[in-house]
Structure formats: C-alpha cells, structure tokens
PDB file of N, CA and C in Angstrom:
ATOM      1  N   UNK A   1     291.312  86.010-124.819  1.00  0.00           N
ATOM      2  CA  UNK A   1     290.908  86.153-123.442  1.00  0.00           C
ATOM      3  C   UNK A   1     289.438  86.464-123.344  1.00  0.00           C
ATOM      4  N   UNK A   2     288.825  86.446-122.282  1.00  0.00           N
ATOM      5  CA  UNK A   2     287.522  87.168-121.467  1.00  0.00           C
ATOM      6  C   UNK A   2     287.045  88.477-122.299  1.00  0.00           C
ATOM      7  N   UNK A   3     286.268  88.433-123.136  1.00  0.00           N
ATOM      8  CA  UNK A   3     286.043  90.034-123.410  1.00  0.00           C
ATOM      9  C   UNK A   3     284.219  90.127-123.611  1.00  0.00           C
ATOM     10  N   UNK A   4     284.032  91.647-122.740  1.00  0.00           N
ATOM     11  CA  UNK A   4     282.744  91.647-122.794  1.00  0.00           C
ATOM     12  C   UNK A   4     282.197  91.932-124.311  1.00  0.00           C
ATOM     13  N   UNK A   5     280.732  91.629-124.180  1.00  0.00           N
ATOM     14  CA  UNK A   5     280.044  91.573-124.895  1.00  0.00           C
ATOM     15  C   UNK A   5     280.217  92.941-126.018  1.00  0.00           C
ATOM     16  N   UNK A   6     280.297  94.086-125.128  1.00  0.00           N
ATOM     17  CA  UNK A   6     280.437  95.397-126.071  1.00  0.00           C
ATOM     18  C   UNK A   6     281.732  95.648-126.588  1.00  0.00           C
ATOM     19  N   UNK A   7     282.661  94.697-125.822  1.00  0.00           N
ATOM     20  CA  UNK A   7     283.863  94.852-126.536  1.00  0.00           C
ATOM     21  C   UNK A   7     284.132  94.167-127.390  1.00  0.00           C
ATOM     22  N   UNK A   8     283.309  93.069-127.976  1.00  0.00           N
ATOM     23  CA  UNK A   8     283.423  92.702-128.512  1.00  0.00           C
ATOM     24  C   UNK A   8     283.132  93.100-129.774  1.00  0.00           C
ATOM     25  N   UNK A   9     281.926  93.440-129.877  1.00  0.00           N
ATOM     26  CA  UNK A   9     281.195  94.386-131.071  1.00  0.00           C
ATOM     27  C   UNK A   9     282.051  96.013-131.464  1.00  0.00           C
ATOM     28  N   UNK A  10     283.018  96.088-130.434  1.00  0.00           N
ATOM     29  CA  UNK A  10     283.993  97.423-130.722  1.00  0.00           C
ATOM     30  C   UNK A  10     285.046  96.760-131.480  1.00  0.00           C
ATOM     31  N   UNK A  11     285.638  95.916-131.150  1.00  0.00           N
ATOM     32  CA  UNK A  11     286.310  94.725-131.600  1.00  0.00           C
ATOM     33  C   UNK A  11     286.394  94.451-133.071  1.00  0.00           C
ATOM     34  N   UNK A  12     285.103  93.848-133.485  1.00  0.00           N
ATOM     35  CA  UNK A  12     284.585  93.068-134.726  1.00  0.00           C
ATOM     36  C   UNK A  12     284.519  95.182-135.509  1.00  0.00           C
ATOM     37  N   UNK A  13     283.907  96.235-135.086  1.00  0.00           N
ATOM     38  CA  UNK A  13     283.937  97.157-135.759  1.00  0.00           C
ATOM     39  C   UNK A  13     285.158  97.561-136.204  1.00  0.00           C
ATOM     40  N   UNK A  14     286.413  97.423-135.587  1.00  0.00           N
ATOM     41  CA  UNK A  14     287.946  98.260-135.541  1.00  0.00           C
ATOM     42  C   UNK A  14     288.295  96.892-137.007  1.00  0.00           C
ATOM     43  N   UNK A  15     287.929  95.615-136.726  1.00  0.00           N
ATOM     44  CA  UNK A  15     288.473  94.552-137.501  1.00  0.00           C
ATOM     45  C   UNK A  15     287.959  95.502-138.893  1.00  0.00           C
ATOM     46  N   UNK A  16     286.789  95.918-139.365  1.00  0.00           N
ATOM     47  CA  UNK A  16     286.598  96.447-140.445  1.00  0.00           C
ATOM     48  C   UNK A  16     286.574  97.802-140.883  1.00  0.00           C
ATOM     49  N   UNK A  17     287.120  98.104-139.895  1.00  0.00           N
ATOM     50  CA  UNK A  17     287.538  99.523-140.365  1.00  0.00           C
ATOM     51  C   UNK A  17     289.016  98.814-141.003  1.00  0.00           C
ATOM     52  N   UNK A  18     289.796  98.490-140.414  1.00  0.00           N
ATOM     53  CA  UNK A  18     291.229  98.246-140.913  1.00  0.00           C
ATOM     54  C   UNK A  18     290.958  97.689-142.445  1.00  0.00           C
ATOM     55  N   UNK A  19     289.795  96.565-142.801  1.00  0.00           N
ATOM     56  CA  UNK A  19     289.312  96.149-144.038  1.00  0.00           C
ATOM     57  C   UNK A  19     289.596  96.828-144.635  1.00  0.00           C
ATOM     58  N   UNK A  20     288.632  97.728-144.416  1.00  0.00           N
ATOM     59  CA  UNK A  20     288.441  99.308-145.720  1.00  0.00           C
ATOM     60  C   UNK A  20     289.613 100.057-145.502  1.00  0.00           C
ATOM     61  N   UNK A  21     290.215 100.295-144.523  1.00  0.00           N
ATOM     62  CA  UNK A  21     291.743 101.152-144.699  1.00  0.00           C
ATOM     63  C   UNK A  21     292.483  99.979-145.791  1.00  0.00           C
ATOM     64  N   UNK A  22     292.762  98.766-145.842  1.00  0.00           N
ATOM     65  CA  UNK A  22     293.358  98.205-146.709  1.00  0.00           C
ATOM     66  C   UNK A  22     293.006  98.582-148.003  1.00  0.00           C
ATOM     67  N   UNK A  23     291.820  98.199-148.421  1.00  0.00           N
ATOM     68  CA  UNK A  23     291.082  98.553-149.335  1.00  0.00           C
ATOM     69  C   UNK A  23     291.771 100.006-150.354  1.00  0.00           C
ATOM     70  N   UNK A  24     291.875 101.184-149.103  1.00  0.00           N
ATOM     71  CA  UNK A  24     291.918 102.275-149.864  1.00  0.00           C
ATOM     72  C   UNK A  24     293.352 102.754-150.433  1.00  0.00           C
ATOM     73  N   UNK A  25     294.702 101.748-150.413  1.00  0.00           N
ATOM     74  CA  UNK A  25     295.571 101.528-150.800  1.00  0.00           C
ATOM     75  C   UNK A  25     296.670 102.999-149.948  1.00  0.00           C
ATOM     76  N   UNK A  26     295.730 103.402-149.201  1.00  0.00           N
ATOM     77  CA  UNK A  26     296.618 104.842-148.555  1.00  0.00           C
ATOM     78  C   UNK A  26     297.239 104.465-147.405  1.00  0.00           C
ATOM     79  N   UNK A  27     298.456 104.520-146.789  1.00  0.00           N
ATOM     80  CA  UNK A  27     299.342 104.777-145.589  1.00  0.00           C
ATOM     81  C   UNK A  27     299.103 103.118-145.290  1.00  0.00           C
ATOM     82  N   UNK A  28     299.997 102.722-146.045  1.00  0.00           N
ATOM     83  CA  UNK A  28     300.175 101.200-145.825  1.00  0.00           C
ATOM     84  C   UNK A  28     300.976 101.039-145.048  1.00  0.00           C
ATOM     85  N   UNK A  29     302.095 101.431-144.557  1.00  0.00           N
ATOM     86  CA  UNK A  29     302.594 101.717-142.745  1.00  0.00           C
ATOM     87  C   UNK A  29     302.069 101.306-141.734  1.00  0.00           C
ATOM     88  N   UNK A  30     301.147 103.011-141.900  1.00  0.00           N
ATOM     89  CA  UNK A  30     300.402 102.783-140.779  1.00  0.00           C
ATOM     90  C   UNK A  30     299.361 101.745-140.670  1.00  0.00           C
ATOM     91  N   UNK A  31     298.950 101.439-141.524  1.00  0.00           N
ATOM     92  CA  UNK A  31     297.669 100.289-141.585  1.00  0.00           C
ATOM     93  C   UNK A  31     298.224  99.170-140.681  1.00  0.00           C
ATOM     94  N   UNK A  32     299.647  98.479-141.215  1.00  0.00           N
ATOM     95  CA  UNK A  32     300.115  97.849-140.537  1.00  0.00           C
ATOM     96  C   UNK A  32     300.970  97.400-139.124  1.00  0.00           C
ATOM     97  N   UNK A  33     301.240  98.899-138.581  1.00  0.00           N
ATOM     98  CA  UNK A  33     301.318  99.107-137.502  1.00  0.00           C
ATOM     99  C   UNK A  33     300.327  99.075-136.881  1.00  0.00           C
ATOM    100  N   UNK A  34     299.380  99.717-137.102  1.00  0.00           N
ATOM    101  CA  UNK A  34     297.818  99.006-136.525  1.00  0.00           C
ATOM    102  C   UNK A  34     297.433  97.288-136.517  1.00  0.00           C
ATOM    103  N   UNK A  35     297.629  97.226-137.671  1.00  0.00           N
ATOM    104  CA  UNK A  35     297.258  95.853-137.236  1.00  0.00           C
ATOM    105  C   UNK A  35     298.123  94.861-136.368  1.00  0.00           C
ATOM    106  N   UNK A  36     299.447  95.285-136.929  1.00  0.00           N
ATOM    107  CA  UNK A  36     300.304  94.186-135.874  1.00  0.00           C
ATOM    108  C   UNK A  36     300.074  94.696-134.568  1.00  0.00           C
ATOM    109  N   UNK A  37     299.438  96.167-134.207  1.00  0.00           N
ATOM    110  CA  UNK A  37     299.075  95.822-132.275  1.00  0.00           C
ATOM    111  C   UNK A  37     297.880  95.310-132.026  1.00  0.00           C
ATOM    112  N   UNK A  38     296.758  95.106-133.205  1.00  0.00           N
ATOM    113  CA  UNK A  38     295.593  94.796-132.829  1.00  0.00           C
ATOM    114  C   UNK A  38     295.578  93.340-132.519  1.00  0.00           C
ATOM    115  N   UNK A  39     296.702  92.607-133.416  1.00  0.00           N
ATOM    116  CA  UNK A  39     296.519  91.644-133.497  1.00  0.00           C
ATOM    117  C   UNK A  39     297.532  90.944-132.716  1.00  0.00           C
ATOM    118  N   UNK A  40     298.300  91.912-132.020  1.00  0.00           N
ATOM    119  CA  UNK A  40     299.560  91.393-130.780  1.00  0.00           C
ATOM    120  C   UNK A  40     298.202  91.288-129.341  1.00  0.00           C
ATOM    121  N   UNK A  41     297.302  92.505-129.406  1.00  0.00           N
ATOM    122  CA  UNK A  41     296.356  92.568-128.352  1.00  0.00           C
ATOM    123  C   UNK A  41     295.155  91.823-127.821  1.00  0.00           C
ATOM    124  N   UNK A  42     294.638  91.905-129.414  1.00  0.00           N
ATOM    125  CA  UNK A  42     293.449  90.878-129.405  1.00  0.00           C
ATOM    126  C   UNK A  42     293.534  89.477-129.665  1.00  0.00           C
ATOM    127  N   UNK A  43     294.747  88.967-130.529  1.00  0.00           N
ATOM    128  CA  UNK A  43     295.147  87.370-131.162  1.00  0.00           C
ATOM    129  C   UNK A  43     294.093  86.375-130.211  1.00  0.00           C
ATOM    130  N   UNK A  44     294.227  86.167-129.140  1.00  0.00           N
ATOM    131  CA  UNK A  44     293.699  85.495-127.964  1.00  0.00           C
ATOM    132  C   UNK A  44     292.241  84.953-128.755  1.00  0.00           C
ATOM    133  N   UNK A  45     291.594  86.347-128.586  1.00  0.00           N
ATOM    134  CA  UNK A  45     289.944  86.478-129.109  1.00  0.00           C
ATOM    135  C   UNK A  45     289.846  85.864-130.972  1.00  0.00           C
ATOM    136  N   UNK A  46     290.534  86.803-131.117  1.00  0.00           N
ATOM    137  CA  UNK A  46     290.433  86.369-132.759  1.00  0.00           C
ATOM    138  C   UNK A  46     290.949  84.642-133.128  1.00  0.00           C
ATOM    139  N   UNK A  47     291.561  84.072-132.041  1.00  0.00           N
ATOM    140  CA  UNK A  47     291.797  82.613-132.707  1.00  0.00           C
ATOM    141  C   UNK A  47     291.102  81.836-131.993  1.00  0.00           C
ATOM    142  N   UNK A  48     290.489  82.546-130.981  1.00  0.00           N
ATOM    143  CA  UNK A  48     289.463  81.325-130.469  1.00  0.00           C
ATOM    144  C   UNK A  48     288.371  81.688-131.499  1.00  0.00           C
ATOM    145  N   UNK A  49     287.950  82.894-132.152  1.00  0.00           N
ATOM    146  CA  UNK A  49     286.838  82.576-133.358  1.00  0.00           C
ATOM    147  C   UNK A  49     286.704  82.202-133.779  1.00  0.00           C
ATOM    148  N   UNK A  50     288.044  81.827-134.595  1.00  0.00           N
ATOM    149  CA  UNK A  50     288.502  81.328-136.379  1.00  0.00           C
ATOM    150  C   UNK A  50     288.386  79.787-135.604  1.00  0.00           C
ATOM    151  N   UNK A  51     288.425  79.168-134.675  1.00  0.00           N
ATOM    152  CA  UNK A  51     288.958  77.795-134.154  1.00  0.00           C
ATOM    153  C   UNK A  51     287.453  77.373-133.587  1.00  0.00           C
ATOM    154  N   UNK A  52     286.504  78.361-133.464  1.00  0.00           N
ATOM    155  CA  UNK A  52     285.126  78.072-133.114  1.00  0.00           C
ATOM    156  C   UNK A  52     284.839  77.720-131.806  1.00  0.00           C
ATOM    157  N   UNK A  53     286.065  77.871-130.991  1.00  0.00           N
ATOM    158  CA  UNK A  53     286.243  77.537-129.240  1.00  0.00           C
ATOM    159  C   UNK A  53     285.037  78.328-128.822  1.00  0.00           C
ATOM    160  N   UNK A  54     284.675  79.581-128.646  1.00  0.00           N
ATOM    161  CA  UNK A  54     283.980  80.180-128.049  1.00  0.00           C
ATOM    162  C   UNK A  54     282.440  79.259-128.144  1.00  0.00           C
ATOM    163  N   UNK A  55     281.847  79.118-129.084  1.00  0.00           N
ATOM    164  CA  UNK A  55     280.837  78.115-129.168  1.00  0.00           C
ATOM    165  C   UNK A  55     280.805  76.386-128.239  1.00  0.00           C
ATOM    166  N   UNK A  56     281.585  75.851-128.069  1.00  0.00           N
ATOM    167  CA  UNK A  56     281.457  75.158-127.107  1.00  0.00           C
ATOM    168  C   UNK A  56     281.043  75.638-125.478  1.00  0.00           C
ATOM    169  N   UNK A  57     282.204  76.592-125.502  1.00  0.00           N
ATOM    170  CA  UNK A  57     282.464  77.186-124.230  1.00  0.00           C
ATOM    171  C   UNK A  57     280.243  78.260-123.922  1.00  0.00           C
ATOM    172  N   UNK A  58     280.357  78.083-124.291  1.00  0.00           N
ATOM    173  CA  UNK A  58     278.704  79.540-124.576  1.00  0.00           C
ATOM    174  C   UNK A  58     277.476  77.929-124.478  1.00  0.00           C
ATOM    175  N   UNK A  59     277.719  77.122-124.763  1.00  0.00           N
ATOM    176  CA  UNK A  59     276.337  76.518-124.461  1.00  0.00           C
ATOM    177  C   UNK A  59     276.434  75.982-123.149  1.00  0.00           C
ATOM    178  N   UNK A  60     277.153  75.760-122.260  1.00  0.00           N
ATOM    179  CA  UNK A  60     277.233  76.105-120.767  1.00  0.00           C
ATOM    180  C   UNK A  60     276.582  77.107-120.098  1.00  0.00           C
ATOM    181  N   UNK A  61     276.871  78.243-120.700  1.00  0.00           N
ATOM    182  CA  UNK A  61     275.888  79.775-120.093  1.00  0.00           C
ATOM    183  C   UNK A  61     274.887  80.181-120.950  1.00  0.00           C
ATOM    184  N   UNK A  62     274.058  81.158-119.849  1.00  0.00           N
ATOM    185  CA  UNK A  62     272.873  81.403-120.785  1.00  0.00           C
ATOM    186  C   UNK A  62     272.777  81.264-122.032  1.00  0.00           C
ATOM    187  N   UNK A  63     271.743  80.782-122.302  1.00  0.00           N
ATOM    188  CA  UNK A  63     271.430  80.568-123.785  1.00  0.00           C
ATOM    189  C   UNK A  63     271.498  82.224-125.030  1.00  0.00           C
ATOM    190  N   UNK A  64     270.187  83.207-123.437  1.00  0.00           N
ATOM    191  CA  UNK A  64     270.688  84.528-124.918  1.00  0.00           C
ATOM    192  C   UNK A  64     271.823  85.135-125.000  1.00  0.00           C
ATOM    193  N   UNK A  65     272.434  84.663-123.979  1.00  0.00           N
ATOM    194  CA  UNK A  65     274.435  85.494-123.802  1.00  0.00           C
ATOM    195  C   UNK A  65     274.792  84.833-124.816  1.00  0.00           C
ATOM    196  N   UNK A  66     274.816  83.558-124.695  1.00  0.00           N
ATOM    197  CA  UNK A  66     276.142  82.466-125.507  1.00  0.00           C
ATOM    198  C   UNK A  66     275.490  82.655-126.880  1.00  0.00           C
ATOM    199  N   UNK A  67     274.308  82.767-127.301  1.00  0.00           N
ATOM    200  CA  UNK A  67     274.286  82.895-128.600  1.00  0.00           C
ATOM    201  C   UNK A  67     274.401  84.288-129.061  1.00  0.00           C
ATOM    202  N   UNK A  68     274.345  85.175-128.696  1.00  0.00           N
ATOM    203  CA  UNK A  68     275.230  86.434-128.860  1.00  0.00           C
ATOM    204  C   UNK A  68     276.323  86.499-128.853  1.00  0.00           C
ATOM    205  N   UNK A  69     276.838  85.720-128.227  1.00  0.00           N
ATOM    206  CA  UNK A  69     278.482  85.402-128.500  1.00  0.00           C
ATOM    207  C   UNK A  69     278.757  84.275-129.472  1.00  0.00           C
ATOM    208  N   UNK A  70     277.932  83.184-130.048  1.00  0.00           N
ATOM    209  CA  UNK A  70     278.103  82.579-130.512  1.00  0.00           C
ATOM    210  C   UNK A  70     278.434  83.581-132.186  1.00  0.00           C
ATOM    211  N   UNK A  71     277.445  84.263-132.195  1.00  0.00           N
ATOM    212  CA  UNK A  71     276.899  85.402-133.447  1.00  0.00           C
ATOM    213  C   UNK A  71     278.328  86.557-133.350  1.00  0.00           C
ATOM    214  N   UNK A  72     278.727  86.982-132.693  1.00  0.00           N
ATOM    215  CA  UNK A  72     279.760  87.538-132.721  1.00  0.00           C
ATOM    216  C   UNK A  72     281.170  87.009-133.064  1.00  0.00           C
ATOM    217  N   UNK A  73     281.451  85.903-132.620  1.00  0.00           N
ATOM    218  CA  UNK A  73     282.165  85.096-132.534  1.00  0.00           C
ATOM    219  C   UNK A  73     282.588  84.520-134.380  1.00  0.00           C
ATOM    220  N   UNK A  74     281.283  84.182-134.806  1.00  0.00           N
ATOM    221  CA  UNK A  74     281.268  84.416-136.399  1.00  0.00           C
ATOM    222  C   UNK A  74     281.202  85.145-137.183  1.00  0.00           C
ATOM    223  N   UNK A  75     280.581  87.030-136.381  1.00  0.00           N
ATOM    224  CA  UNK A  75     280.739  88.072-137.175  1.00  0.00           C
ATOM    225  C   UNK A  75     282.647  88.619-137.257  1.00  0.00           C
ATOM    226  N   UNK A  76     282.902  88.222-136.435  1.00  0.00           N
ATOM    227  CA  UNK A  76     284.463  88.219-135.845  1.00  0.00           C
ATOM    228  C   UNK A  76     285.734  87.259-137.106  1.00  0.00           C
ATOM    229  N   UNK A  77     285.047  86.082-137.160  1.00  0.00           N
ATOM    230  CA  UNK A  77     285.540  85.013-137.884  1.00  0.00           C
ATOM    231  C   UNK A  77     285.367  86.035-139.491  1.00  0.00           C
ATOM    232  N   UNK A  78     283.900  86.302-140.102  1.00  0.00           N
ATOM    233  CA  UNK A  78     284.401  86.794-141.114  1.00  0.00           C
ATOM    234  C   UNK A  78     284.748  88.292-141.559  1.00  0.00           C
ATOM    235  N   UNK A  79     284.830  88.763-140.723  1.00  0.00           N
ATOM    236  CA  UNK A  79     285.512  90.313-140.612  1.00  0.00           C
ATOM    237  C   UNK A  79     286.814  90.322-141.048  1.00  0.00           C
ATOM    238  N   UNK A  80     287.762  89.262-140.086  1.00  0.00           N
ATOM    239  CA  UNK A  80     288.910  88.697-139.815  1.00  0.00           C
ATOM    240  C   UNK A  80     289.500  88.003-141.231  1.00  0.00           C
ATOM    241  N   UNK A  81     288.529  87.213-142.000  1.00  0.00           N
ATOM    242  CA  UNK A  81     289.180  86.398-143.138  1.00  0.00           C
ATOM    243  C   UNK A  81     288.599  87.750-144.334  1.00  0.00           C
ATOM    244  N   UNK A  82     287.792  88.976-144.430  1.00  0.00           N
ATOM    245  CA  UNK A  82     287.863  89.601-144.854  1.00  0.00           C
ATOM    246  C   UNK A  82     289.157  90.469-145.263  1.00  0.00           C
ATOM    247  N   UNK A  83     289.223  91.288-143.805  1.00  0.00           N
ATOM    248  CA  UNK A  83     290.717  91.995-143.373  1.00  0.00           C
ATOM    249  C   UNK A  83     291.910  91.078-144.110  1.00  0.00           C
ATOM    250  N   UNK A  84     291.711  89.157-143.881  1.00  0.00           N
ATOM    251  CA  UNK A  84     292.990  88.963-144.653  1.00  0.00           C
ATOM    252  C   UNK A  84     293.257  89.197-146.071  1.00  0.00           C
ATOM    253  N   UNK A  85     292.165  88.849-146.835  1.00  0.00           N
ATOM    254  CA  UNK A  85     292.371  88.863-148.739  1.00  0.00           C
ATOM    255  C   UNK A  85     291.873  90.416-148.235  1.00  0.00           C
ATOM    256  N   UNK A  86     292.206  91.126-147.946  1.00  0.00           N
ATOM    257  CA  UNK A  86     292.458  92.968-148.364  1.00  0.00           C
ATOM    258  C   UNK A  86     293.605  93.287-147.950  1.00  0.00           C
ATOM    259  N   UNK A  87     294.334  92.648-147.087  1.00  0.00           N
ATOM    260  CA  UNK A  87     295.853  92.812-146.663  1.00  0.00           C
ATOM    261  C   UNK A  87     296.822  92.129-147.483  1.00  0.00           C
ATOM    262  N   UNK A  88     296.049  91.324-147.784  1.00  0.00           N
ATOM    263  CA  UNK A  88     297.292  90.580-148.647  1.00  0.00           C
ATOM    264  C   UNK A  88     296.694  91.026-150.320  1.00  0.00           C
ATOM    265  N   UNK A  89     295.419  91.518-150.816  1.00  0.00           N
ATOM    266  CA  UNK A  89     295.766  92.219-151.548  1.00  0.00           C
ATOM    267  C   UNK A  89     296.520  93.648-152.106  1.00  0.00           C
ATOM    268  N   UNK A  90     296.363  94.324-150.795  1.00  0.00           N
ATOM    269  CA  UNK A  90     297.049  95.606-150.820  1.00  0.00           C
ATOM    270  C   UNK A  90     298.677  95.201-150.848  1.00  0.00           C
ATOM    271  N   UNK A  91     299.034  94.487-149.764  1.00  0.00           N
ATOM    272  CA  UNK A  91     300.647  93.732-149.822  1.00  0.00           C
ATOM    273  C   UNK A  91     301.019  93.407-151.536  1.00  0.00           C
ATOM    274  N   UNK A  92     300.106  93.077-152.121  1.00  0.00           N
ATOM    275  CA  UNK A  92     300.461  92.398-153.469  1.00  0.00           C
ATOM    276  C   UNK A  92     300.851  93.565-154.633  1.00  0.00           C
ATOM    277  N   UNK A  93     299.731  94.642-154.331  1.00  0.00           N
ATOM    278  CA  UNK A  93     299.616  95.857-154.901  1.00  0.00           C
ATOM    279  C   UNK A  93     300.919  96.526-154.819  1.00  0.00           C
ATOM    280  N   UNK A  94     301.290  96.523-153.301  1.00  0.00           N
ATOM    281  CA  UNK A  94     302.403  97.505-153.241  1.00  0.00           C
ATOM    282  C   UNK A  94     303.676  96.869-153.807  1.00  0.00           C
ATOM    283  N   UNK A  95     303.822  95.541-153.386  1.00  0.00           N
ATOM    284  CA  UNK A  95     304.617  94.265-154.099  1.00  0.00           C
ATOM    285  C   UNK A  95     305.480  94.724-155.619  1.00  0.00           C
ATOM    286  N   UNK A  96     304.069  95.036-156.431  1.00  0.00           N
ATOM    287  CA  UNK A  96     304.217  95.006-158.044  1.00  0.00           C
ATOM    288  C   UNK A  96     304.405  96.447-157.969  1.00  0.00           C
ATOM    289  N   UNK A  97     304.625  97.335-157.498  1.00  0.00           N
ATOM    290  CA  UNK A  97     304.865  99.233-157.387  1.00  0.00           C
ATOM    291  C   UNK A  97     306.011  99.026-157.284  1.00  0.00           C
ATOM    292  N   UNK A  98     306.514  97.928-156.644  1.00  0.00           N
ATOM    293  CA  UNK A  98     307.920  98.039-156.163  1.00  0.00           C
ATOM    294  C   UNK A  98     308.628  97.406-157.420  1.00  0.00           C
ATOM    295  N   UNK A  99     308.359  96.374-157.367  1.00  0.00           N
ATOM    296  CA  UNK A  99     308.914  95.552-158.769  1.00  0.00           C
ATOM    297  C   UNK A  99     309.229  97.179-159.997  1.00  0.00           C
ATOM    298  N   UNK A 100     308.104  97.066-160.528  1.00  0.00           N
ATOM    299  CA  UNK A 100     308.300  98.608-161.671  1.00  0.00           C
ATOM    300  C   UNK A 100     308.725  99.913-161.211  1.00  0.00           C
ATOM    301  N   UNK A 101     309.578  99.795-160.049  1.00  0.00           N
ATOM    302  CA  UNK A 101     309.984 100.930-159.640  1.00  0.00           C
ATOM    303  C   UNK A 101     311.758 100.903-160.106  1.00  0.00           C
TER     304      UNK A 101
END
C-alpha cells in the first residue's frame, strides 16, 4: 500500500533489526511471530519492492520524492533478501538441534 516516506525508512529499519535477531540464534518464536505480522502487515510494500513496481509508479511524481523512493524501495529489496538467508539460516540451525536431539 501507500506508505510515507518516514515510514518507510522505519520500515526498511524494523526489516533489519529482525536480520540481526535471526542472526543471534535467540527466541526463535518470537522472531517469528514478529515476522509473520510484519509481513501479514507490510507484504503489500515489501512485494511491490522485490517486483520493482514502485519505480515505474515514482517517475510520474517529483523527481526528488520518486527517487527517494526509488532508493528506498531498493534499500527495502535488500534488507528483505537479507532477513531471508538469516531466516532460513537460523530455521536450518534449529532444524539440525532437532535432528540430534
């Protein structure tokens, strides 16, 4: 959907915090209860990134808006494919804990 400019950049920050919570292999639960609402809430935003929609849509409007959104839009994209290879490495981690358990 529609999201302003600062929410966006709150947005792209929460995407990497969750990164580094993956990362730190602690309260893998909760990590993922977080993410499945971030990503029940935000999905909208985050797949028009990964799909590069927002960039068409932005050279219609101002030039210094849309390329601030254009720039977000890709800081968003790799935040997002970050967050995935740390989720699915931590998933893998806990995976093989379980196996030798």
């Amino acid at each position: 959907g529609e999201h302003d400019v600062e929410g966006i950049d709150f947005l792209i920050l929460f995407v990497e915090y969750l990164s580094k919570a993956a990362e730190t292999r602690e309260n893998f639960e909760a990590f993922n209860a977080y993410l499945n609402r971030f990503l029940f809430v935000h999905g909208g935003i985050i797949r028009a990134a990964e799909a590069g929609e927002e960039k068409e849509k932005e050279k219609e409007k101002d030039e210094e808006k849309g390329g601030r959104r254009v720039a977000q839009m890709t800081a968003m994209k790799e935040a997002m494919q970050s967050l995935k290879m740390n989720q699915h490495a931590a998933a893998n981690r806990l995976k093989e804990k379980l196996m030798k358990a």
